[in-house]
Protein backbone atom coordinates (compact mmCIF):
# COMPACT_ATOMS: atom_id res chain seq x y z
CA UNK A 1 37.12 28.81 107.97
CA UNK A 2 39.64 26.54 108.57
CA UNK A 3 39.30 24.69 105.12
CA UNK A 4 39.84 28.36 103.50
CA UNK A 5 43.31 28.47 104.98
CA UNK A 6 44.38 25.07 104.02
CA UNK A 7 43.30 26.04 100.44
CA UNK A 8 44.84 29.50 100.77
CA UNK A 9 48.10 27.87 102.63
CA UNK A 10 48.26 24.77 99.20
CA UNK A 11 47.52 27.51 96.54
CA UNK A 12 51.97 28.39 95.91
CA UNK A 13 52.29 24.50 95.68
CA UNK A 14 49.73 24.05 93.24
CA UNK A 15 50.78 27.48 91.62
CA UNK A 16 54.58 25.68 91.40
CA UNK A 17 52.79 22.21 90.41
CA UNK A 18 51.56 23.80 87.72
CA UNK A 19 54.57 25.85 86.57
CA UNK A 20 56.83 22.65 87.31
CA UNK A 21 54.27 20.58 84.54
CA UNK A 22 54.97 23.27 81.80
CA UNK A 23 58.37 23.91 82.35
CA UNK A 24 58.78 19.74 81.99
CA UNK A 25 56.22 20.32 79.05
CA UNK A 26 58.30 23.31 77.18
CA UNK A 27 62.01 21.23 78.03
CA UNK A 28 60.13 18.33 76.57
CA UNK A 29 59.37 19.84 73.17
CA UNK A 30 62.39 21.61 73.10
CA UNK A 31 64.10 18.33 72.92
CA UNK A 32 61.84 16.73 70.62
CA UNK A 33 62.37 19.46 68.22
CA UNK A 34 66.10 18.88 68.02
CA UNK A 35 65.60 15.37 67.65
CA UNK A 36 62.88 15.47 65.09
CA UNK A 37 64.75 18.08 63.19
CA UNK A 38 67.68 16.45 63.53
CA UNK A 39 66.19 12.81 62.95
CA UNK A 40 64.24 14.10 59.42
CA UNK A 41 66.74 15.37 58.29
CA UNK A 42 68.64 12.03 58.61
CA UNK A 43 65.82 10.68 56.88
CA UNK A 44 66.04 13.18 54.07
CA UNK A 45 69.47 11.83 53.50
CA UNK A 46 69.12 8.07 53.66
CA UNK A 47 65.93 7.17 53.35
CA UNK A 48 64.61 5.56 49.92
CA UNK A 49 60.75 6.53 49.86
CA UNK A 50 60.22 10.05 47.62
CA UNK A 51 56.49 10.16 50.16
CA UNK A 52 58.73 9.42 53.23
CA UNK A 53 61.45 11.93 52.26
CA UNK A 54 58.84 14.31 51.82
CA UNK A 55 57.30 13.81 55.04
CA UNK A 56 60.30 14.18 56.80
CA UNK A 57 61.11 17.59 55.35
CA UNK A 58 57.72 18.86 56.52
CA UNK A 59 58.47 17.26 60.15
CA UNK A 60 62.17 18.88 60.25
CA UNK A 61 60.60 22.71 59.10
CA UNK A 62 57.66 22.01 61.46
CA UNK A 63 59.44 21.02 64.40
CA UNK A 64 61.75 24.09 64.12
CA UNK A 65 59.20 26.36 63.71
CA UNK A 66 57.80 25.18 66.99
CA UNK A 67 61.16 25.01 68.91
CA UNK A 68 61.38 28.78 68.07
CA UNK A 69 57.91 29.50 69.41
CA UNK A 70 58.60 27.67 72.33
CA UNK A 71 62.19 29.37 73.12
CA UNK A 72 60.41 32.69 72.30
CA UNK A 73 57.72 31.87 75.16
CA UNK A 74 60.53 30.59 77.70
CA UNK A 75 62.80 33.26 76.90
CA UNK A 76 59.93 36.32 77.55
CA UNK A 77 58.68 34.42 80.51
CA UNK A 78 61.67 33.61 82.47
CA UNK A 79 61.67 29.59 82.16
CA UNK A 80 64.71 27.59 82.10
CA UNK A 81 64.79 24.10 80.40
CA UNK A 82 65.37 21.27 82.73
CA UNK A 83 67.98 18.49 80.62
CA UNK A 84 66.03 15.59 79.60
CA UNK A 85 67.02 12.01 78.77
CA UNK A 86 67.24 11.43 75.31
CA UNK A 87 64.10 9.46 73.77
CA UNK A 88 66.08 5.80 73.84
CA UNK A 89 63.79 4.77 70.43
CA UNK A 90 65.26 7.70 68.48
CA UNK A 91 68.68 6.82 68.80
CA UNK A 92 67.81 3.50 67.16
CA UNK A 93 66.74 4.98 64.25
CA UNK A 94 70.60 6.42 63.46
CA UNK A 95 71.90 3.60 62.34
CA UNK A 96 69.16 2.54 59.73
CA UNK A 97 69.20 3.42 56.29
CA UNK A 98 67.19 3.22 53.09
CA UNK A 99 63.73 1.30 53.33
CA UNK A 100 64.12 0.24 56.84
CA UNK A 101 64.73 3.79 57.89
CA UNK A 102 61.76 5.24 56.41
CA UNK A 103 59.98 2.49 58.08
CA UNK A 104 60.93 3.02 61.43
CA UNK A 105 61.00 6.86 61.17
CA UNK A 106 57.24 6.26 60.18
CA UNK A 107 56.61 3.74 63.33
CA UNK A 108 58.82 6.44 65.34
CA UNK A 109 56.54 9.64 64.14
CA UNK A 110 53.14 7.50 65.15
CA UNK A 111 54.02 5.84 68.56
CA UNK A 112 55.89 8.58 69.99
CA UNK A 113 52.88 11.11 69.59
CA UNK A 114 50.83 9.64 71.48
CA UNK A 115 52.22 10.68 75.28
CA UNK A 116 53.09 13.82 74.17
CA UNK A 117 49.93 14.14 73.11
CA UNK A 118 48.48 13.09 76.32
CA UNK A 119 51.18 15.00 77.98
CA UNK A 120 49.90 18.31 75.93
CA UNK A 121 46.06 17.86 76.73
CA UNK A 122 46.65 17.76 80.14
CA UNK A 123 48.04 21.46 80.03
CA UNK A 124 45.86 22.64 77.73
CA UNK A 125 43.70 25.45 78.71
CA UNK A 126 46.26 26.26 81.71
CA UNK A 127 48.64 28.91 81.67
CA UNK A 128 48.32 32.20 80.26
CA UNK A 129 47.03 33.04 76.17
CA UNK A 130 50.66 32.65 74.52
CA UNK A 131 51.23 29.26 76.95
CA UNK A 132 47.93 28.27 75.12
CA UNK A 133 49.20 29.27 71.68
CA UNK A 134 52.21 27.36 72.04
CA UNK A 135 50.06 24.31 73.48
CA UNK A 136 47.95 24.22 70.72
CA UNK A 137 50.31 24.94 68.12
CA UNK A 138 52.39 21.75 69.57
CA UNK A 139 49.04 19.46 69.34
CA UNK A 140 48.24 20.66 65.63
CA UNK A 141 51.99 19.48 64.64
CA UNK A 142 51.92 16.32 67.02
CA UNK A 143 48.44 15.43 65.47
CA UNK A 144 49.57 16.35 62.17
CA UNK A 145 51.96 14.34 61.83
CA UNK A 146 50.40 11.58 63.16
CA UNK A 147 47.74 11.26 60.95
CA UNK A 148 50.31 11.74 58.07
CA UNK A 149 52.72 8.86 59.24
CA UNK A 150 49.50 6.65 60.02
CA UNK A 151 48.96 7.17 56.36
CA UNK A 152 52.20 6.56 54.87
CA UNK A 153 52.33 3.12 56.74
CA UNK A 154 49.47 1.88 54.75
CA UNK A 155 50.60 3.35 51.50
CA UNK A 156 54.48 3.18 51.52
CA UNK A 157 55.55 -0.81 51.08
CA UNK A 158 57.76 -2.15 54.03
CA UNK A 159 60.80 -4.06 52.16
C-alpha cells in the first residue's frame, strides 16, 4: 500500500517532467525553424551550387510549415516557449558565402539533426494525438533533410 502512494504522491512530477520535455521540445523547434528559414534563405542568396540552392529552398518552406504547426499546437494548448540559446554553429555559417557556404550549410543540415532527432524519439508516442502529429511531422523533415544533405555532400564538389 505504501508503494501505491509514493507512485500516486510522484505522478504531478512526472506529469510536469513530461510537459517540461515538450515544452523544451516545441521552444526547440520553434527556434530551429527561424534559424533554418532564416539560414536557407541566406543560402538561397549566396550560395553558388544550383542542387544546394535548391535544397535550401525546400528546407526554408519546410521548416515554416512546421513552425506553424507547432505554434498552432502551443497556441490551442496553452504552452509558452521558454527562450533558447542560439545554436553557436549557425551563426558561423553568416558570414560564408558562395562554395564554402553551401558546404557548411550542408555539414550544418547533417550534424545538427542528429540530437534533435534523438531529442524527438524520446517524446515520441507521449503526449496527446496532435503532440504526436507534430512529433512525427518534425522527424519526417529532420530525417528528410538529412538524408538529402548526406547526399549532396557526396555529389556537390567542395572548392
Amino acid at each position: 500500500m505504501r508503494s501505491l502512494f509514493i507512485v500516486a504522491a510522484l505522478l504531478p512530477a512526472l506529469a510536469f517532467a513530461q510537459g517540461d520535455s515538450s515544452t523544451q521540445l516545441l521552444s526547440r523547434l520553434h527556434r530551429d525553424a527561424a534559424t533554418h528559414s532564416e539560414l536557407g534563405d541566406l543560402t538561397q542568396l549566396n550560395g553558388t551550387s544550383r542542387q544546394v540552392t535548391a535544397f535550401a529552398a525546400t528546407v526554408a518552406s519546410d521548416y515554416l510549415r512546421l513552425d506553424q504547426a507547432v505554434v498552432e499546437y502551443a497556441a490551442a494548448n496553452g504552452v509558452t516557449f521558454v527562450p533558447l540559446e542560439e545554436d553557436p554553429n549557425a551563426a558561423k555559417l553568416r558570414g560564408l558565402a558562395g562554395s564554402e557556404l553551401d558546404h557548411a550549410f550542408l555539414v550544418w543540415i547533417s550534424q545538427g539533426s542528429t540530437a534533435l532527432t534523438r531529442q524527438l524519439e524520446s517524446l515520441r508516442g507521449q503526449g496527446d494525438a496532435p503532440f504526436k502529429r507534430v512529433v512525427n511531422r518534425a522527424l519526417a523533415t529532420v530525417n528528410g533533410h538529412r538524408r538529402l544533405a548526406d547526399q549532396l555532400l557526396r555529389e556537390v564538389p567542395q572548392t
